[in-house]
C-alpha atoms as a PDB file:
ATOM      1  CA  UNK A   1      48.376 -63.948 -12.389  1.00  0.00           C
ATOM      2  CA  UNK A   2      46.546 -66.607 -10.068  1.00  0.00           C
ATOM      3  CA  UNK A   3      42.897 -64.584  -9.172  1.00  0.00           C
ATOM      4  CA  UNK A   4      41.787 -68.102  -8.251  1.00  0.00           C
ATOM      5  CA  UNK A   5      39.397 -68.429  -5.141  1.00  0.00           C
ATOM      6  CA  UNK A   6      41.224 -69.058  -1.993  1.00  0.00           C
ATOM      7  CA  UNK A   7      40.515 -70.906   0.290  1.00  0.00           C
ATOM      8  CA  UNK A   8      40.062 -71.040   4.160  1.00  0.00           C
ATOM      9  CA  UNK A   9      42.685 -69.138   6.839  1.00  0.00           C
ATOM     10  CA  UNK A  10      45.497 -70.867   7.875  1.00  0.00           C
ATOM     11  CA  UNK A  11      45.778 -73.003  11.491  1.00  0.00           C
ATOM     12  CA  UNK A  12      46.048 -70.121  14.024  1.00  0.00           C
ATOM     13  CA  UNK A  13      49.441 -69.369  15.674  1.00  0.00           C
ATOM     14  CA  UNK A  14      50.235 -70.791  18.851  1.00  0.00           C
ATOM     15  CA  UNK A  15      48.793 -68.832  22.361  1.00  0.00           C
ATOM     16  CA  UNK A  16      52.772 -66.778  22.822  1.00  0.00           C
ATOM     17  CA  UNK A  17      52.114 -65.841  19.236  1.00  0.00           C
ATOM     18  CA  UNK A  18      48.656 -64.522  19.670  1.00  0.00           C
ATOM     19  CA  UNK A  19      49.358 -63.173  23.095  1.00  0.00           C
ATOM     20  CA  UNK A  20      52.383 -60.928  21.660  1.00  0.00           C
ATOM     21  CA  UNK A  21      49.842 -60.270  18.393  1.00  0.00           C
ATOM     22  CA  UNK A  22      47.602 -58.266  21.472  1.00  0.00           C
ATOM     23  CA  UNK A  23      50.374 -56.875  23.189  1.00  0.00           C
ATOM     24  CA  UNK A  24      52.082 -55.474  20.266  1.00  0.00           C
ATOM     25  CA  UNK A  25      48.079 -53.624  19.367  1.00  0.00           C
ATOM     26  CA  UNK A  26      48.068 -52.468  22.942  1.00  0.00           C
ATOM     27  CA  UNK A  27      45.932 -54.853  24.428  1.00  0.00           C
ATOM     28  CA  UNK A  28      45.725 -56.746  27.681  1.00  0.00           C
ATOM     29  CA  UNK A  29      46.363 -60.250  26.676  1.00  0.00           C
ATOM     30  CA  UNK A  30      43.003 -61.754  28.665  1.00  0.00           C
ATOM     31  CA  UNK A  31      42.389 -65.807  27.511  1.00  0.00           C
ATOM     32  CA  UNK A  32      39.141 -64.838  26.393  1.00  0.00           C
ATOM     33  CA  UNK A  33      40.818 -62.339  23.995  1.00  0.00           C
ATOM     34  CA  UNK A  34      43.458 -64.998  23.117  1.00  0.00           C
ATOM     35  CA  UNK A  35      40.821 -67.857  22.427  1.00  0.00           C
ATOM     36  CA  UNK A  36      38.407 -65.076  20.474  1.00  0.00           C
ATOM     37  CA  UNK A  37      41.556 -64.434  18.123  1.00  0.00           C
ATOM     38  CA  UNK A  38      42.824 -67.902  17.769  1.00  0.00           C
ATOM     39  CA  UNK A  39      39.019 -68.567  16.602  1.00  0.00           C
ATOM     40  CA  UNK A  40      38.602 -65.647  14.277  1.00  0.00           C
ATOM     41  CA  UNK A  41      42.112 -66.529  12.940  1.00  0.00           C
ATOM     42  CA  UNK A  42      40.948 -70.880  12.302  1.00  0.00           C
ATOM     43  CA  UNK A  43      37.094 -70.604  11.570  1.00  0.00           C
ATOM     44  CA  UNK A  44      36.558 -70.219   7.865  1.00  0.00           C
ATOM     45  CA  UNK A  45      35.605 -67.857   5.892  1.00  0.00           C
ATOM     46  CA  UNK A  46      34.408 -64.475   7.672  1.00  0.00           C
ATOM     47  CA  UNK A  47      32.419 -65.250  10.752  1.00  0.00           C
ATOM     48  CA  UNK A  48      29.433 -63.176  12.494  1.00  0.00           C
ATOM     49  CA  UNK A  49      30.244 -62.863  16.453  1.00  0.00           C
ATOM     50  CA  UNK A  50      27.267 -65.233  17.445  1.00  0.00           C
ATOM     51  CA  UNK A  51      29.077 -67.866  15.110  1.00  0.00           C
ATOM     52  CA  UNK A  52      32.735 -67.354  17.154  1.00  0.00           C
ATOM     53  CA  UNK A  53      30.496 -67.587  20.004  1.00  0.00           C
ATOM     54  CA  UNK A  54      29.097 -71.192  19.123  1.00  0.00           C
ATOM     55  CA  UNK A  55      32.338 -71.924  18.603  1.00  0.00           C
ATOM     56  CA  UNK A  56      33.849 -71.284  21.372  1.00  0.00           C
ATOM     57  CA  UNK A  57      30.986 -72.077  24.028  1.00  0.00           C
ATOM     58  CA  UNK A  58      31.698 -75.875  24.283  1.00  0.00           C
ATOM     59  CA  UNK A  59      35.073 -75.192  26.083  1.00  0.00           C
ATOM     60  CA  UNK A  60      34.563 -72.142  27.367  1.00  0.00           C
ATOM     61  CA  UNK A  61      30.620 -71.771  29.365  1.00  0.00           C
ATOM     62  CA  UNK A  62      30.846 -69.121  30.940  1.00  0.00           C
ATOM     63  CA  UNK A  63      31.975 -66.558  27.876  1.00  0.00           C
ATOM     64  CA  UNK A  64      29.029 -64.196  26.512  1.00  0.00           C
ATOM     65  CA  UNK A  65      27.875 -63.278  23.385  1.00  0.00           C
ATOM     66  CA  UNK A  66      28.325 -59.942  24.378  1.00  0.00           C
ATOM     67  CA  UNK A  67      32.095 -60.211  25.545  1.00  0.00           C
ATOM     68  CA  UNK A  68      32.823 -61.872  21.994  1.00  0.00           C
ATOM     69  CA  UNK A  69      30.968 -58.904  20.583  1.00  0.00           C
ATOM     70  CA  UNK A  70      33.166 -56.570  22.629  1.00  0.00           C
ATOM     71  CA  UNK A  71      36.465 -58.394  22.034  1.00  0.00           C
ATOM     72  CA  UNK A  72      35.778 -57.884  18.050  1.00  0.00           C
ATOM     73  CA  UNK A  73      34.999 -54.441  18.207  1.00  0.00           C
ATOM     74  CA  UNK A  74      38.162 -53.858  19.980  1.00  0.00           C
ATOM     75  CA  UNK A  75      40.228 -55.670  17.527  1.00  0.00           C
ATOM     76  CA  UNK A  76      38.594 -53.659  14.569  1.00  0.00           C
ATOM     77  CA  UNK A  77      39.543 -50.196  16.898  1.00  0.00           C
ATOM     78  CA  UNK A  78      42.872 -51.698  17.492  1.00  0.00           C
ATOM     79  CA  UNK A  79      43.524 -52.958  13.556  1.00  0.00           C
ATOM     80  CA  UNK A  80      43.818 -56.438  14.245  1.00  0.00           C
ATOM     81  CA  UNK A  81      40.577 -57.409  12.263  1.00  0.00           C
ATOM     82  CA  UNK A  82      37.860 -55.233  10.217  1.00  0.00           C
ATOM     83  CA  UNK A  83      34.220 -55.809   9.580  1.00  0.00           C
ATOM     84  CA  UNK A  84      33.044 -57.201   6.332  1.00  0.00           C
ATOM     85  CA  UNK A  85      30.227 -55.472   5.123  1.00  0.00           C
ATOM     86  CA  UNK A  86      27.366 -58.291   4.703  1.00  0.00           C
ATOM     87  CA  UNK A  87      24.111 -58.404   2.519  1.00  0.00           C
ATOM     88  CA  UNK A  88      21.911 -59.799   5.295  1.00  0.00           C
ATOM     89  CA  UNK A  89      23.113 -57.436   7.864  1.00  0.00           C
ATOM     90  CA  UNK A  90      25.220 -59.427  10.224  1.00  0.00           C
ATOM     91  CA  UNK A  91      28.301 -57.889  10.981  1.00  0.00           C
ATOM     92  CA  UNK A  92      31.498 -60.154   9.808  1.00  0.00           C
ATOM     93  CA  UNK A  93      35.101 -60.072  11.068  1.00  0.00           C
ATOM     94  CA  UNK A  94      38.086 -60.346   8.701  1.00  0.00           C
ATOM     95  CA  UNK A  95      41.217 -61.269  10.435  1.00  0.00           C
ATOM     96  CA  UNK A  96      42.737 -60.606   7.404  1.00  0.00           C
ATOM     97  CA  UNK A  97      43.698 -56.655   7.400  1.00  0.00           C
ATOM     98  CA  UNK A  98      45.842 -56.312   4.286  1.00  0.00           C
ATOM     99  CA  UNK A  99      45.163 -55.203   1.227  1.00  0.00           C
ATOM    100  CA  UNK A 100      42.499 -57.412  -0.477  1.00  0.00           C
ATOM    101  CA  UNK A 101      38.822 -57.353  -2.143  1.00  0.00           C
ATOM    102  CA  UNK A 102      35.706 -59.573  -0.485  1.00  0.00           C
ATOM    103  CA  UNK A 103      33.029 -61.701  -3.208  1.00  0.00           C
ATOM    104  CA  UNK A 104      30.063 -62.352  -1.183  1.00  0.00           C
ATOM    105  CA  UNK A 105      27.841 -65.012  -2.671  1.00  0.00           C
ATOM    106  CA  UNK A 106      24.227 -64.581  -2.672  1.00  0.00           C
ATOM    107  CA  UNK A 107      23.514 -68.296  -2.839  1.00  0.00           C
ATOM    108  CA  UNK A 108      25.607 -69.186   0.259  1.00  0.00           C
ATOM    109  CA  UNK A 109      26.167 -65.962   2.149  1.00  0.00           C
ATOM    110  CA  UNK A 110      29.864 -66.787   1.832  1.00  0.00           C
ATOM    111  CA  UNK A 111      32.598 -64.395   1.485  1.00  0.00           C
ATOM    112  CA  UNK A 112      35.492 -65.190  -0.081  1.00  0.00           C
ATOM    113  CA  UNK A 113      38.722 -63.076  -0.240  1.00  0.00           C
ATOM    114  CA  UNK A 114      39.954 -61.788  -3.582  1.00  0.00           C
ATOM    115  CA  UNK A 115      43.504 -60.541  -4.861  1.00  0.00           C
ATOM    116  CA  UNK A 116      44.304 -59.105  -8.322  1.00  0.00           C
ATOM    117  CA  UNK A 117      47.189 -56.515  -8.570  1.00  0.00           C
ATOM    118  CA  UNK A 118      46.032 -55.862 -11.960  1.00  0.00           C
ATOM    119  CA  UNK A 119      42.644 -54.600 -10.898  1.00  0.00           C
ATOM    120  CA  UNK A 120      44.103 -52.652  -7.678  1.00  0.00           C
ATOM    121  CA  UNK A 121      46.616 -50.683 -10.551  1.00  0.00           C
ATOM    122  CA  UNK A 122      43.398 -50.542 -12.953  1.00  0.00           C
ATOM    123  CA  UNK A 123      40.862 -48.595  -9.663  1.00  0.00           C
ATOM    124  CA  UNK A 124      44.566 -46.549  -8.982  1.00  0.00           C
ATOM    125  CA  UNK A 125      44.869 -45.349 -12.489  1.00  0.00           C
ATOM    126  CA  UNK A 126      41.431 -44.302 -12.712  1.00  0.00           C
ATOM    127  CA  UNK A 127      40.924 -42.082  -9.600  1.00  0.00           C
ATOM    128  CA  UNK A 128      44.658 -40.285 -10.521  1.00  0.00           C
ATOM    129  CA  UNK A 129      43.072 -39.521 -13.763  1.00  0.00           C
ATOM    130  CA  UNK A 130      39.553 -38.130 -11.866  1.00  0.00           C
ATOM    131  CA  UNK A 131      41.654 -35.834  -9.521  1.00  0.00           C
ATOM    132  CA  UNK A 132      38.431 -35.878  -7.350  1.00  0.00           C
ATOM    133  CA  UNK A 133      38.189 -32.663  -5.695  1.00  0.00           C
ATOM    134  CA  UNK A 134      38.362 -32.169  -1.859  1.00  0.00           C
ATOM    135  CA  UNK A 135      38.736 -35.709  -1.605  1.00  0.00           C
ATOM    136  CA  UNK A 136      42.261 -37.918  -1.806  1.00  0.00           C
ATOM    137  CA  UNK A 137      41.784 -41.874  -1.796  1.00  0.00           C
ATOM    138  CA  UNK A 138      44.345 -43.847   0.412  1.00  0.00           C
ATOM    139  CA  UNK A 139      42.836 -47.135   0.244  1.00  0.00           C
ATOM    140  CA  UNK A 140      40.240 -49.138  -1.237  1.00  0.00           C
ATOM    141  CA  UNK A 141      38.110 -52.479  -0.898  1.00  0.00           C
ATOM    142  CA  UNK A 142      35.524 -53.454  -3.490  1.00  0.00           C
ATOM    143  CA  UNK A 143      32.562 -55.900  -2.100  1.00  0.00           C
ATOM    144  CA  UNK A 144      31.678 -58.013  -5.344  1.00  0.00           C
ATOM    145  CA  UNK A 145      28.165 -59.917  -4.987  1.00  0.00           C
ATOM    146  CA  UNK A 146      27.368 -62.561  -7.260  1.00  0.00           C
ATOM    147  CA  UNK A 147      26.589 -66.235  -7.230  1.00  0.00           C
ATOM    148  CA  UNK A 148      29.653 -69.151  -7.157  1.00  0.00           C
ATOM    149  CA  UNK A 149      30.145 -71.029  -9.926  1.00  0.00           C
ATOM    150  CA  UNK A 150      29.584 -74.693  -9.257  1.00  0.00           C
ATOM    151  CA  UNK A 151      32.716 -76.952  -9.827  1.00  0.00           C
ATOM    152  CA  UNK A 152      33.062 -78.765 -13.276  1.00  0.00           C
ATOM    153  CA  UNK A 153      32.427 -82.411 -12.829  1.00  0.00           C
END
């Protein structure tokens, strides 16, 4: 079973791709929504709206902080992305929206994403066997804070 840390998100897909990812979550296709979603989808690891923004701001001026704020807040209501919880309060954007745990390390602020069938059967198992009254769990995400291990030499 690889649980090994990935790394970052793939090159984004081209601008049909992401205009038919809007369409097909019921939104209007705008190019500030396409270039907001191509960046979410390329920048690394789970980025704060102010850090699409500075992305984004060299080729595109006139775009605000506030309509990249908006634009992310309707992809979370739409289910293209989610918000990561994050230890120094920022809110972070995940276009990531399977299944999937987040480490966040305390040294770096970084949050990785983390797979491991074996402990998604191992949280399953143990809330079957709780049979937690008035309340029946469809999903789960744990947020795991630690430190990174630094790389062997």
């Amino acid at each position: 079973m690889d649980t090994s840390l990935p790394s970052a998100h793939l090159p984004a897909p081209d601008r049909d791709a992401l205009h038919d990812r809007l369409s097909r979550a019921g939104l209007r296709a705008t190019q500030q929504r396409i270039v907001i979603l191509e960046s979410l989808l390329t920048l690394p690891g789970h980025p704060t709206a102010e850090q699409v923004h500075r992305h984004l701001r060299p080729a595109n001026p006139t775009l605000s902080l506030g309509t990249v704020y908006k634009a992310l807040d309707t992809f979370v209501e739409a289910g293209l992305t989610r918000r990561v919880p994050a230890a120094e309060g920022n809110r972070r954007y995940d276009a990531d929206c399977s299944a999937h745990h987040h480490l966040y390390c305390t040294d770096t602020q970084e949050i990785l994403d983390f797979c491991d069938p074996q402990l998604d059967a191992l949280i399953a198992e143990f809330f079957a066997a709780r049979q937690l009254k008035g309340f029946q769990p469809h999903s789960f995400s744990l947020h795991i804070t630690g430190r990174k291990a630094s790389e062997p030499h």
